[in-house]
Protein backbone atom coordinates (compact mmCIF):
# COMPACT_ATOMS: atom_id res chain seq x y z
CA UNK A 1 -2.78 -18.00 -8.29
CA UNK A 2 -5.71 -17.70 -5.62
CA UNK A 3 -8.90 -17.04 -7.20
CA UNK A 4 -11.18 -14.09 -6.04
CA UNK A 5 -13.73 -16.75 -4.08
CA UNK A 6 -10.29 -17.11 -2.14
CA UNK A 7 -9.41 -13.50 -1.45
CA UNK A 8 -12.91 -13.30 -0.07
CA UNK A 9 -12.02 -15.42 2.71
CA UNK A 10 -9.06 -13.10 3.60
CA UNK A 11 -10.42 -12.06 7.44
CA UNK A 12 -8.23 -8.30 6.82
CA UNK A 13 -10.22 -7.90 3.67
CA UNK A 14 -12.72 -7.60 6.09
CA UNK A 15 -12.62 -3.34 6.95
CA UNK A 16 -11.83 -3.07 3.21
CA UNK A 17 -15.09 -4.68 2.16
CA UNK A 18 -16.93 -2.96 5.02
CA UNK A 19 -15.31 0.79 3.84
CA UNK A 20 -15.71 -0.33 0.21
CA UNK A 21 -19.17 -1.21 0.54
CA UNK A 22 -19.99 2.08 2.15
CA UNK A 23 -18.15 4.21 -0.61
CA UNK A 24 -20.92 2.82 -2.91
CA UNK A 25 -24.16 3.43 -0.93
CA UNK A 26 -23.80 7.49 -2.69
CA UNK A 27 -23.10 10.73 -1.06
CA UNK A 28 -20.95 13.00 -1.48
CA UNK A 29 -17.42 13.24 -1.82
CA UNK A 30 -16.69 14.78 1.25
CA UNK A 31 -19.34 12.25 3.47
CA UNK A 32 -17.46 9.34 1.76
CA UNK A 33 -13.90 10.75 3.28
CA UNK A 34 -15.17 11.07 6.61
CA UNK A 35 -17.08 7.68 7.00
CA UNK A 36 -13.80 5.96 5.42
CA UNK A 37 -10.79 8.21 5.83
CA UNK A 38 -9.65 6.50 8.65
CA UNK A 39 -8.78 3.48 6.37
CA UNK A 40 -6.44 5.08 4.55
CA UNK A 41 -4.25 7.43 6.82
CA UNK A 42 -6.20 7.81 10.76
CA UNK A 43 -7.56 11.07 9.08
CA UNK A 44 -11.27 11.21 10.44
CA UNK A 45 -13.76 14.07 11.48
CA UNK A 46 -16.88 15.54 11.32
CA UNK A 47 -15.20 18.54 9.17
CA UNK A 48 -12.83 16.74 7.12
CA UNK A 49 -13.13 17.24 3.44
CA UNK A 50 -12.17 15.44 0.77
CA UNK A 51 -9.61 18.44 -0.62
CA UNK A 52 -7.88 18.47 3.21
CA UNK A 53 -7.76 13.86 2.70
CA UNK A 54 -5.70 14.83 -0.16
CA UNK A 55 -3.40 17.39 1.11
CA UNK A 56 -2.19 15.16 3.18
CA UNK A 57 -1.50 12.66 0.55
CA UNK A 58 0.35 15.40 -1.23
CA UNK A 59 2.51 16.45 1.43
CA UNK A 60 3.65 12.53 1.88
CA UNK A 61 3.90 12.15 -1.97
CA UNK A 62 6.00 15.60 -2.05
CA UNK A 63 8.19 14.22 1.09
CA UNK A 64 8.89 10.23 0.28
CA UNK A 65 9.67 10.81 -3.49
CA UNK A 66 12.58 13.67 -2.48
CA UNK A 67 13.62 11.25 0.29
CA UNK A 68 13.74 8.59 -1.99
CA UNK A 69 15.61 11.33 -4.90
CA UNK A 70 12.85 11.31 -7.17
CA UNK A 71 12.40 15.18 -7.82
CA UNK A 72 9.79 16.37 -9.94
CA UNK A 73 12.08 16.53 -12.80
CA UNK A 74 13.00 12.80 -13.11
CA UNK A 75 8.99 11.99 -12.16
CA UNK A 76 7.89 13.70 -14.88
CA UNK A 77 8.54 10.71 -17.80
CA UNK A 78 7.90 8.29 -15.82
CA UNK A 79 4.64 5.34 -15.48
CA UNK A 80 3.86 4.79 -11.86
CA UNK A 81 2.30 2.07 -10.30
CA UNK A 82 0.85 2.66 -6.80
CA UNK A 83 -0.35 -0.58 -5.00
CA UNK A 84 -3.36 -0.04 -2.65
CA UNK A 85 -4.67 3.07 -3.59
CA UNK A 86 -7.46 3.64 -1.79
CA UNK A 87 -9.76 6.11 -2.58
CA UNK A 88 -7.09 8.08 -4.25
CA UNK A 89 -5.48 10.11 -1.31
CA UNK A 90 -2.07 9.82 -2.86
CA UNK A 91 -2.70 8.60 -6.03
CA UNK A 92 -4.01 12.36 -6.82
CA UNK A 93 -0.74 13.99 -6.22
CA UNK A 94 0.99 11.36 -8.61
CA UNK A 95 -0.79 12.06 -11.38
CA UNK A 96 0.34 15.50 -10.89
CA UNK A 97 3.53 14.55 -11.29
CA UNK A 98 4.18 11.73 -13.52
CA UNK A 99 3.26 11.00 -17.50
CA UNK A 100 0.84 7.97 -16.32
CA UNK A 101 -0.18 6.57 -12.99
CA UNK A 102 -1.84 3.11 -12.39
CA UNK A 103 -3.56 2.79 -9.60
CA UNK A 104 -4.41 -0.87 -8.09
CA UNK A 105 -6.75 -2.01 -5.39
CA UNK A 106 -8.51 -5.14 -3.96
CA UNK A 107 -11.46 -3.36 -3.62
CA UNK A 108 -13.21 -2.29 -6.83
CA UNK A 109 -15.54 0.31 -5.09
CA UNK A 110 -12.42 2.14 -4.16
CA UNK A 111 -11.18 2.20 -7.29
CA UNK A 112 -14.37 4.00 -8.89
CA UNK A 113 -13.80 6.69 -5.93
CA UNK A 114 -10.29 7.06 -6.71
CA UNK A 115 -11.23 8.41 -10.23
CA UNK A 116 -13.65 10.52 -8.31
CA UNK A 117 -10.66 11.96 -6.43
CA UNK A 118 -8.15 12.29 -9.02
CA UNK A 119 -11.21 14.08 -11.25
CA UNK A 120 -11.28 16.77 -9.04
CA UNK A 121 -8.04 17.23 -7.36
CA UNK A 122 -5.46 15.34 -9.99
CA UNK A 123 -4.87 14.37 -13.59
CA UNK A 124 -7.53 11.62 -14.72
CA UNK A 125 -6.24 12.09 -18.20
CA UNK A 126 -3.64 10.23 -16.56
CA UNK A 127 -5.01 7.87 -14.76
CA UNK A 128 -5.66 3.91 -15.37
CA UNK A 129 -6.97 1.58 -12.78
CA UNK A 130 -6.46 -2.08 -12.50
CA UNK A 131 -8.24 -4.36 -9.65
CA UNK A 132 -6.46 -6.56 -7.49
CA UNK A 133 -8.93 -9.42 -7.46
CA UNK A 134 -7.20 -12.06 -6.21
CA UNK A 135 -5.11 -9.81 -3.25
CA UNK A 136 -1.81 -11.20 -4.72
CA UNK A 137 -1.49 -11.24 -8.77
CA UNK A 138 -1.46 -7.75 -11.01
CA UNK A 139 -3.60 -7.44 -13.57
CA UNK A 140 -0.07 -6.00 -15.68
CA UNK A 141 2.24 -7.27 -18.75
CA UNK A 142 5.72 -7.37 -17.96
CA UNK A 143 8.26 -4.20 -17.81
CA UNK A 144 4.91 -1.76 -17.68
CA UNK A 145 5.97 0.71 -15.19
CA UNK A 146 9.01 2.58 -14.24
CA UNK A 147 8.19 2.72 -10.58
CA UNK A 148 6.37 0.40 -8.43
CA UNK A 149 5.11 2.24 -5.05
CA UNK A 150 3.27 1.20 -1.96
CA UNK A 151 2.99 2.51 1.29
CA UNK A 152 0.68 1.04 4.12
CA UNK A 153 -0.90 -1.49 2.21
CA UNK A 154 1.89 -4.86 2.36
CA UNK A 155 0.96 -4.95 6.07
CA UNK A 156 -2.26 -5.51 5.63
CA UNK A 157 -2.08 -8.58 3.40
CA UNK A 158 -1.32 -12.16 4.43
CA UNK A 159 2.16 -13.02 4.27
CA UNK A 160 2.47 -14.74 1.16
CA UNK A 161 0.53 -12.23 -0.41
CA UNK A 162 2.51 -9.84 0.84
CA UNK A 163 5.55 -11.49 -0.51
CA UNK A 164 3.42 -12.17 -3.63
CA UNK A 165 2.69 -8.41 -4.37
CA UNK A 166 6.53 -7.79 -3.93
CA UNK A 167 7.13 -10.06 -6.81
CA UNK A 168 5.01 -8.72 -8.73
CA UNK A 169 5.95 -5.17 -8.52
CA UNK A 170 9.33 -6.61 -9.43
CA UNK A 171 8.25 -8.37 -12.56
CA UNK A 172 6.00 -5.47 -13.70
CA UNK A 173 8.83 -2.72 -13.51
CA UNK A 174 11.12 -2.53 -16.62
CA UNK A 175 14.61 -3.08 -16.13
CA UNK A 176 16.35 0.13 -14.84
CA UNK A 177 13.28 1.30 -13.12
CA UNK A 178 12.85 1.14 -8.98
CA UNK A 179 10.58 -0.44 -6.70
CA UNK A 180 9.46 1.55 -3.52
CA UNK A 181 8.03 -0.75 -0.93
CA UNK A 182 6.72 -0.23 2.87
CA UNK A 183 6.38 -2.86 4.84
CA UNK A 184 5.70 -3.35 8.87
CA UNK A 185 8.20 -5.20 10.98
CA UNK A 186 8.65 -6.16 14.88
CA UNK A 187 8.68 -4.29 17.53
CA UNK A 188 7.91 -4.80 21.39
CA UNK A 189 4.16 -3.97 21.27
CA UNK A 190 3.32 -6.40 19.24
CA UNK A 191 3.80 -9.17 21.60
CA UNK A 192 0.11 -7.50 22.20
CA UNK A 193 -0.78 -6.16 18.67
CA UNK A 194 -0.74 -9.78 17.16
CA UNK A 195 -2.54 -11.50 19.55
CA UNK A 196 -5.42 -8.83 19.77
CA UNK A 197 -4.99 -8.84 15.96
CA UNK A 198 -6.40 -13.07 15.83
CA UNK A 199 -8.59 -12.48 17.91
CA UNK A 200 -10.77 -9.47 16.03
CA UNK A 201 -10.02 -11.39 12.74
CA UNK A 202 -12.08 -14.45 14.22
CA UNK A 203 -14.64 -11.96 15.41
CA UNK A 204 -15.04 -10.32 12.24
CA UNK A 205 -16.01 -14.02 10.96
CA UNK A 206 -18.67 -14.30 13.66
CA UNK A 207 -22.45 -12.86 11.64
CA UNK A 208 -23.41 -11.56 15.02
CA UNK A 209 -21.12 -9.13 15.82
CA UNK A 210 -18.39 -9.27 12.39
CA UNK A 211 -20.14 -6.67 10.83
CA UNK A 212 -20.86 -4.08 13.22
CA UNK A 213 -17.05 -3.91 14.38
CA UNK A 214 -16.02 -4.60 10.97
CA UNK A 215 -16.82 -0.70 10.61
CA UNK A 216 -15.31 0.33 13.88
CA UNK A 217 -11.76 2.02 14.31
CA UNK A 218 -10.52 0.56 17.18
CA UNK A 219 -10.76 -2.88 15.57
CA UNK A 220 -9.56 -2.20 12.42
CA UNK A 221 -6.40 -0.95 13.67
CA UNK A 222 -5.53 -4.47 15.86
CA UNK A 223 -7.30 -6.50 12.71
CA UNK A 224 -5.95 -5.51 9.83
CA UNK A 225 -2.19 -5.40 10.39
CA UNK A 226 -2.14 -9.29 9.13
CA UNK A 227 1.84 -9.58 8.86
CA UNK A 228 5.32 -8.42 10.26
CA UNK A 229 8.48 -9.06 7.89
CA UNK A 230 11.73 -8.63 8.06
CA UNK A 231 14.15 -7.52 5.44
CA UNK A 232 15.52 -10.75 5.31
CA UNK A 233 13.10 -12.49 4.65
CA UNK A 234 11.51 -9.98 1.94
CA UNK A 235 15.30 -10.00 0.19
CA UNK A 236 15.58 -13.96 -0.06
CA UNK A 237 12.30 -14.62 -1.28
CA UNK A 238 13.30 -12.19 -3.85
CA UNK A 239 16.34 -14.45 -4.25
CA UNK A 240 14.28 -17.34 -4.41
CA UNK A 241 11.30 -16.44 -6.27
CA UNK A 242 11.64 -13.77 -8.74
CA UNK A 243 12.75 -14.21 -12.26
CA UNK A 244 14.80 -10.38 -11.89
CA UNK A 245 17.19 -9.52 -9.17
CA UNK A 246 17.33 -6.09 -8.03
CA UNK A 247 21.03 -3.56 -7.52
CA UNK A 248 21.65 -0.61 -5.55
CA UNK A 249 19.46 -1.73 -2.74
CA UNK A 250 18.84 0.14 0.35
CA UNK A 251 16.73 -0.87 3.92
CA UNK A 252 15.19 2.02 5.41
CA UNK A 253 14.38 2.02 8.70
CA UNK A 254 13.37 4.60 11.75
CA UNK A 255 15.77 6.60 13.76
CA UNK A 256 14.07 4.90 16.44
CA UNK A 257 14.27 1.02 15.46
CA UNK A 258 17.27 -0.03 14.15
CA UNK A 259 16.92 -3.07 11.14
CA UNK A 260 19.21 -4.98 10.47
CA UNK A 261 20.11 -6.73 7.32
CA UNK A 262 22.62 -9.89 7.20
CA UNK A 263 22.45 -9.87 2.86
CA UNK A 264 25.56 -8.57 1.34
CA UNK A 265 25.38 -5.34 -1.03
CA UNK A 266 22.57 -3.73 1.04
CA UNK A 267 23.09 -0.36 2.34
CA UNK A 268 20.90 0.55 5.74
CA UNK A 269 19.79 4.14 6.19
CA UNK A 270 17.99 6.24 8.48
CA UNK A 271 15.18 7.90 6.95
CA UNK A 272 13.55 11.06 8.75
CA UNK A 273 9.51 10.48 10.39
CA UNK A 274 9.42 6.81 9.62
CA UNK A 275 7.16 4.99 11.94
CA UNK A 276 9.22 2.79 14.30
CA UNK A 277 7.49 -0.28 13.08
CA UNK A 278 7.57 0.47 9.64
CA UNK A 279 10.60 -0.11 7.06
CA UNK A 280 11.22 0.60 3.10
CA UNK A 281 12.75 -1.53 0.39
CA UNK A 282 14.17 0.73 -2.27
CA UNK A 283 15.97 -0.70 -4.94
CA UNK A 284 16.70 -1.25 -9.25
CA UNK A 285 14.99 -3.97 -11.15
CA UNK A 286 17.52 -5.99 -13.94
CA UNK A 287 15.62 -7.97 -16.42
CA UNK A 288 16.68 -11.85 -15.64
């Protein structure tokens, strides 16, 4: 287990701290979106409001969980886990929808303004938060949740915290339940990406300059993307690794980008407005 000194000296922590940091100076709400928004989802603006951050949240909620054939109906039992909440964007439009929502984070301060969010546009009476300290290990018992989400977050995280966080989504989620997991992958432009990528992270480490950037856009998006996986290799360290397999799995993958997948029992679908770099795991947990 890496200790939290450790997850400090993560370089893609980096715009997390720098966002987090400015979620807790005060102001409002609405100030807070549109000096951090951009970490969450690119939505940024002189206007934007924190009620408008979450619509868009909901609409994504809404669209992946019907995609995925989890209607409001079947949601409505359930305990959700959502890794790398964020200021709440999603998490909001989950607790409108499920019994119980946990949201996790590596960043504390975002935590505190997920509440915030869910307070005014969710259900907090639903609501539990747990901090990801360490970037890799969840603060959960075994079998907690029925359904272990994440979207945009895995790519941001070393690999073997990446691969880490997959485990433990997996040994968190009772048997029957499903784990719902984005990840990034290859694709030509990143024969650029990953270079430019190094070379912000080893700015971002340099006290003259790391922390003015550290706040800036443009170098957040080429710093922070700290991984690409393949299924594959996400499906064998499963193999390898996790004390409960997963059934009925399925790869899905952009119109645009075909993945493939050499294990045996995985079905590969298309799935509609999937970013051509991007790919889901979505699959059962059975205890070991």
């Amino acid at each position: 287990m890496m200790n939290q000194r450790g997850a400090k000296k993560r370089a893609q922590f980096v715009p997390w701290r720098s966002a987090g940091n400015r979620t807790e100076v005060g102001g409002s709400a609405d100030e807070i979106v549109r000096s951090t928004g951009w970490v969450f989802n690119n939505e940024t603006g002189s206007e934007l409001t924190l009620e408008e951050f979450v619509a868009t949240g909901d609409k994504e909620v809404k669209r992946y969980m019907h995609q995925f054939g989890f209607e409001a109906e079947r949601l409505a039992p359930l305990t959700l886990l959502e890794i790398g909440s964020g200021i709440g964007r999603m998490t909001a439009s989950f607790t409108e929808q499920c019994a119980h929502v946990i949201a996790a984070d590596v960043d504390a301060a975002f935590l505190e303004r997920c509440r915030e969010t869910v307070g005014k546009h969710g259900r907090a009476d639903r609501l539990t938060t747990t901090h990801v300290q360490d970037g890799s290990t969840l603060g959960l018992g075994d079998d907690s949740v029925d359904v272990a989400f994440s979207y945009i977050t895995l790519q941001h995280c070393q690999r073997n915290d990446a691969l880490g966080l997959t485990r433990e989504a997996i040994r968190v989620t009772r048997s029957g339940g499903t784990v719902i997991l984005n990840y990034r992958s290859w694709v030509i432009s990143d024969f650029l990406l990953i270079p430019a990528g190094i070379l912000v992270r080893l700015l971002w480490r340099m006290p003259a300059i790391g922390k003015r950037i550290s706040s800036a856009r443009w170098a957040t998006r080429f710093g922070w993307q700290a991984n690409r996986l393949r299924p594959d290799e996400v499906l064998q360290d499963i193999i390898d690794h996790s004390q409960k397999s997963l059934t009925d799995i399925t790869v899905y993958h952009s119109p645009f980008q075909v993945r493939h997948v050499s294990h045996s029992n995985v079905q590969v679908k298309v799935l509609r407005r999937v970013n051509r770099s991007h790919w889901w795991l979505a699959a059962t947990v059975r205890g070991s």
